[in-house]
Protein backbone atom coordinates (compact mmCIF):
# COMPACT_ATOMS: atom_id res chain seq x y z
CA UNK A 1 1.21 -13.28 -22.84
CA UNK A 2 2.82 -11.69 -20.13
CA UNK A 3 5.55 -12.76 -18.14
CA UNK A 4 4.25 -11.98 -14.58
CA UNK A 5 1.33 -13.01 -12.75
CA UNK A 6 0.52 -10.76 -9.17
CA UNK A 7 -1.55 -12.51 -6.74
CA UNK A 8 -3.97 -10.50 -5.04
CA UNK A 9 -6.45 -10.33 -2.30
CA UNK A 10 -9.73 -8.34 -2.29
CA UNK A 11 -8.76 -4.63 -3.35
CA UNK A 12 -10.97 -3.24 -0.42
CA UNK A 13 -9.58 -4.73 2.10
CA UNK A 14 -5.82 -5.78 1.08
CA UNK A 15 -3.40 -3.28 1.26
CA UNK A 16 -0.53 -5.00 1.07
CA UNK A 17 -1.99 -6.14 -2.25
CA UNK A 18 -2.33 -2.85 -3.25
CA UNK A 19 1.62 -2.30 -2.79
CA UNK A 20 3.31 -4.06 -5.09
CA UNK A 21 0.33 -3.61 -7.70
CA UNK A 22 0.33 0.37 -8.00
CA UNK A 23 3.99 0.53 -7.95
CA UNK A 24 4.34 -2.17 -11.38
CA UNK A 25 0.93 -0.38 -12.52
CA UNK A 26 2.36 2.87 -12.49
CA UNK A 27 6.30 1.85 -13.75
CA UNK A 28 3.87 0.56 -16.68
CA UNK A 29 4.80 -2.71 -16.52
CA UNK A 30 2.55 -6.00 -17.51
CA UNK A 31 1.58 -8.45 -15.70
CA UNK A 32 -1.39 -10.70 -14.97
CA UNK A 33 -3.67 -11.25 -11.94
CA UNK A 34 -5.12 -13.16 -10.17
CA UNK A 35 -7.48 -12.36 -7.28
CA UNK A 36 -8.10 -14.72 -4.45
CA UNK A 37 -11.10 -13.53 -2.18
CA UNK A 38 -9.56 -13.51 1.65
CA UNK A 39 -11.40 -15.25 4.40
CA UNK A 40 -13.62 -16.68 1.66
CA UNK A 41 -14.24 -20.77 1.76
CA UNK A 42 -11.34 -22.35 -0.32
CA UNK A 43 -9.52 -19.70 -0.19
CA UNK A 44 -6.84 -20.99 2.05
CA UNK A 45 -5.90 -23.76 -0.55
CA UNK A 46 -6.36 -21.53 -3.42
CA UNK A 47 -3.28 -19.49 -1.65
CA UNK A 48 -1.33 -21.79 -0.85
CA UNK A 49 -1.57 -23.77 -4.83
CA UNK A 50 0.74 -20.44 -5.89
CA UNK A 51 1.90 -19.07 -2.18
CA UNK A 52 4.48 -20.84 -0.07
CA UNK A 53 3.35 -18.39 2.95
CA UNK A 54 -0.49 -18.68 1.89
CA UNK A 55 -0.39 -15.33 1.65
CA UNK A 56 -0.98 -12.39 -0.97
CA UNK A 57 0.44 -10.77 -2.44
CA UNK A 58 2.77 -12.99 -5.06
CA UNK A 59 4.67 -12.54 -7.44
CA UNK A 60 5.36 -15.32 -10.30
CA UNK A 61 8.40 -15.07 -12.51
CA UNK A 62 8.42 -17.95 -14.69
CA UNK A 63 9.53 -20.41 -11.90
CA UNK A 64 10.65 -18.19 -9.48
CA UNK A 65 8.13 -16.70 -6.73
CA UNK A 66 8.13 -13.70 -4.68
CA UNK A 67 5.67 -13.69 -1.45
CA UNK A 68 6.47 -10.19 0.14
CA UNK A 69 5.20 -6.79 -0.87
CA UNK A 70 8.66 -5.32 -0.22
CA UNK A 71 10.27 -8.35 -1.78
CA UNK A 72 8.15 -7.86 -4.78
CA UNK A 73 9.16 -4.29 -5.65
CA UNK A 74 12.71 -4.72 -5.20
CA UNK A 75 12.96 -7.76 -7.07
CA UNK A 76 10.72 -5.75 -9.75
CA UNK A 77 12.60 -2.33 -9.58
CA UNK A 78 15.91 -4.87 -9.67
CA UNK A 79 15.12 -6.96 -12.69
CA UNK A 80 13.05 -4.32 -14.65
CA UNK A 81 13.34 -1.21 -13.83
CA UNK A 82 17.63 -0.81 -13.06
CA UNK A 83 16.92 -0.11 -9.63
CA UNK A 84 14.96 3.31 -10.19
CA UNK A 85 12.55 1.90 -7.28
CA UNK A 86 14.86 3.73 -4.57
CA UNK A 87 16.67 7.15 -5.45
CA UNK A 88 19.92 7.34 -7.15
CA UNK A 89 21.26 9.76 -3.92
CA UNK A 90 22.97 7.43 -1.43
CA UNK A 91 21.95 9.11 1.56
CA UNK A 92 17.98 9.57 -0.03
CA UNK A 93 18.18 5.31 -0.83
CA UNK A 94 19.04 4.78 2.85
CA UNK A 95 16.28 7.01 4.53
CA UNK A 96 13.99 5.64 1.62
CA UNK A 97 14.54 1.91 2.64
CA UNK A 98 14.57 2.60 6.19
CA UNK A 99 11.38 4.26 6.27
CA UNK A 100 10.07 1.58 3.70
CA UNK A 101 10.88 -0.90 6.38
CA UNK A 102 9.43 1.11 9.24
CA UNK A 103 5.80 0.76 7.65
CA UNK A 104 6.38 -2.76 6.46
CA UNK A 105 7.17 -3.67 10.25
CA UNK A 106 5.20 -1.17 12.07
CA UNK A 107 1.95 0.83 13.31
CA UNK A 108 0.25 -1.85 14.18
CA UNK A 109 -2.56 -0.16 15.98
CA UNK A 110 -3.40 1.86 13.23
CA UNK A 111 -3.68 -0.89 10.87
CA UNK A 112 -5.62 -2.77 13.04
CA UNK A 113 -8.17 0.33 13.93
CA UNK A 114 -8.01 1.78 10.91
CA UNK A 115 -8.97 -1.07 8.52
CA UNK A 116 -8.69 -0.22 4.83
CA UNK A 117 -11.83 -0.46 3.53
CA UNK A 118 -12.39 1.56 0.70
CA UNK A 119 -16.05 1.39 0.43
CA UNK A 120 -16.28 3.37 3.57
CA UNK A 121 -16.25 7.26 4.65
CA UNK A 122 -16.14 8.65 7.88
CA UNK A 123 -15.90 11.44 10.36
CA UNK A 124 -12.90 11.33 12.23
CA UNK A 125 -12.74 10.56 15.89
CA UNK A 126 -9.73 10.21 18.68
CA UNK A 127 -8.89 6.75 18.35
CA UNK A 128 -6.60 6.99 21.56
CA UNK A 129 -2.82 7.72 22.17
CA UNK A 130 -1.40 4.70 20.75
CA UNK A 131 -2.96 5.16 17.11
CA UNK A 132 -2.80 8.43 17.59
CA UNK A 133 1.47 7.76 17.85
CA UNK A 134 1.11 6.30 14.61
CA UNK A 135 -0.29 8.42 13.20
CA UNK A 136 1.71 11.39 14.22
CA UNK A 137 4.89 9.34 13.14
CA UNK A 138 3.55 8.75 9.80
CA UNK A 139 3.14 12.33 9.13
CA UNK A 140 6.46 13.06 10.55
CA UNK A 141 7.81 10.77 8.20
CA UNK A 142 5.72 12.39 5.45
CA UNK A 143 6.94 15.79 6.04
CA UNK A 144 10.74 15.31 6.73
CA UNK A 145 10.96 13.10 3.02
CA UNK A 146 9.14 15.77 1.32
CA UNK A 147 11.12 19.04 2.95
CA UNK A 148 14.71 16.74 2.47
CA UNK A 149 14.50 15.20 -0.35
CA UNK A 150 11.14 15.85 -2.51
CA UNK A 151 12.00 19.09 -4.18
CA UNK A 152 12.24 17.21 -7.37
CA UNK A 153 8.46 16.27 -7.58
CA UNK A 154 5.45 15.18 -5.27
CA UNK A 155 6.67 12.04 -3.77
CA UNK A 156 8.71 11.53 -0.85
CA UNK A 157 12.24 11.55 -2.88
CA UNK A 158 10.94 13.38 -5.76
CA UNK A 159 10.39 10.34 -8.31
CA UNK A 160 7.76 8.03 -7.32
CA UNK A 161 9.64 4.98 -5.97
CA UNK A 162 9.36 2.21 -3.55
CA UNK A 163 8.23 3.89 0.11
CA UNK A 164 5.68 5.73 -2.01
CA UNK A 165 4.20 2.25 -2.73
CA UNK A 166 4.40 1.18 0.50
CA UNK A 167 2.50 4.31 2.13
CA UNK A 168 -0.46 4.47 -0.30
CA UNK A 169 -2.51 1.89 1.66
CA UNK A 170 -2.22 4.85 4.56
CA UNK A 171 -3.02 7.61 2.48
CA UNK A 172 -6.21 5.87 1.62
CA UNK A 173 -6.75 5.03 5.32
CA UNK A 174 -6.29 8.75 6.47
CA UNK A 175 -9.05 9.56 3.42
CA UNK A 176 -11.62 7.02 4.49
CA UNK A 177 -10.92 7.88 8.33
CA UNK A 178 -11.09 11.78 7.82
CA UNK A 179 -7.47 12.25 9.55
CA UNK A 180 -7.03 15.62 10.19
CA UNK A 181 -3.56 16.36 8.91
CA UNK A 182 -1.09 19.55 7.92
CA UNK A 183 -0.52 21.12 4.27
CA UNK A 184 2.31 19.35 3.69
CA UNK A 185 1.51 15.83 4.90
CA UNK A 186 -2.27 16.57 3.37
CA UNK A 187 -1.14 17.50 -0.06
CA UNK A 188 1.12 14.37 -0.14
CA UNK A 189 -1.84 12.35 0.79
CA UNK A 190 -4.04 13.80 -1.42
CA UNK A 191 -1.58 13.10 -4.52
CA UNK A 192 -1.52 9.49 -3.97
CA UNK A 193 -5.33 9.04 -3.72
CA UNK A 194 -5.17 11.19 -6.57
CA UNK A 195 -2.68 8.75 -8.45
CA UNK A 196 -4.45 7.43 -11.80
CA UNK A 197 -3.42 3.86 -10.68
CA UNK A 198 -5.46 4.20 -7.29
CA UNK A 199 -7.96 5.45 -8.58
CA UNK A 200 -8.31 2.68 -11.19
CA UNK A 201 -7.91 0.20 -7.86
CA UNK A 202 -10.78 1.95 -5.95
CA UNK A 203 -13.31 1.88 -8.46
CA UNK A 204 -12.05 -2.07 -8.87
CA UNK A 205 -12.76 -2.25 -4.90
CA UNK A 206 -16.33 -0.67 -5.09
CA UNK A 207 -17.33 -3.00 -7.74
CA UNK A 208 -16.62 -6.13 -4.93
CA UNK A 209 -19.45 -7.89 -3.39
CA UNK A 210 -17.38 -9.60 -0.57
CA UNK A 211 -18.38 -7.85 2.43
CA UNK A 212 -15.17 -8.93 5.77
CA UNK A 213 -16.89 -7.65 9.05
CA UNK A 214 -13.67 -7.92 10.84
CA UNK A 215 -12.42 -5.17 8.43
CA UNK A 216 -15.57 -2.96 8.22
CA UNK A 217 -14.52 -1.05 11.85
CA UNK A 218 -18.31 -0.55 12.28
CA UNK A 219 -18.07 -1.09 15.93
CA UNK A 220 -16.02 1.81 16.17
CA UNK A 221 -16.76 4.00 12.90
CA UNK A 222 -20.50 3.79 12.70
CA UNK A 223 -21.60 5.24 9.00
């Protein structure tokens, strides 16, 4: 029996779900899960029997429970993994939590017109200047990790660690959306997708039946 249980929303749709889950997936750790639909009838009191936010994702520990996606991997590189979630480098750790926080705080218009949805494929099109800031900050961020400090493999620092977790819900956004991007900010992208782990997650999130119009963006990307 294993010691952890991960609450998760619908792999589609839930990228924060997807955080903490590819980066214990992929550190090979085991753990249980549990999937609550979102937006589905009961589902509010199903999330809130194991969430004190009534959110996903969770993390149970025995008695302890962990309701971030941030929170999660720390407490997760921390405990199990002796704190090979961030680089060893002092000056890689800081720029690695810092832009770990930036996406856990920010671009909020392209999450909210660029849905994850990972059924979905289109064409891009010029969502306007503010997603379009986002976006260009994302790939700025992508590009100055990898030139500084990812000459030691294909991840932002090298070793896969904690900010690559927390930008694979984008990389799978910038796939679905068709985001036109450079070599280096491309190639990074297309290694995540890539990732055994998310690839094992996507063909989870096809097999779904729940269908979330407010995350389907078919207003604005018709298929």
């Amino acid at each position: 029996m294993n010691t952890l249980t991960l609450v998760i929303g619908n792999k589609n749709y839930s990228s924060w779900s997807l955080r903490p889950w590819l980066f214990m997936k992929h550190h090979g750790l085991a753990f249980d899960e549990i999937l609550i639909p979102l937006y589905a009838e009961g589902s509010p009191a199903a999330l809130r029997k194991y969430s004190p936010s009534g959110l996903v994702p969770l993390l149970i520990d025995g008695d302890l429970k962990v309701w971030d996606s941030l929170a999660i991997c720390e407490y997760v590189s921390e405990k199990f993994l002796d704190g090979k979630g961030w680089p060893e480098d002092r000056r890689a750790r800081a720029v690695a939590r810092s832009v770990s926080a930036e996406m856990h705080a920010g671009f909020q218009k392209l999450r909210m017109s660029l849905p994850m949805n990972l059924r979905a494929c289109f064409d891009w099109r010029d969502m306007g200047e503010d997603v379009g800031k986002d976006i260009a900050r994302v790939v700025e961020i992508w590009e100055h990790c990898r030139t500084e400090y990812g000459a030691d493999g294909p991840w932002l620092f090298g070793r896969f660690s904690i900010a690559d977790a927390m930008y694979a819900p984008v990389a799978w956004r910038f796939h679905i959306y068709g985001v036109p991007l450079g070599e280096v900010a491309a190639n990074y992208a297309k290694a995540l997708v890539q990732l055994d782990e998310m690839q094992v997650w996507h063909a989870a999130a096809i097999e779904e039946s729940a269908v979330l119009p407010q995350l389907e963006a078919r207003a604005l990307w018709p298929l």
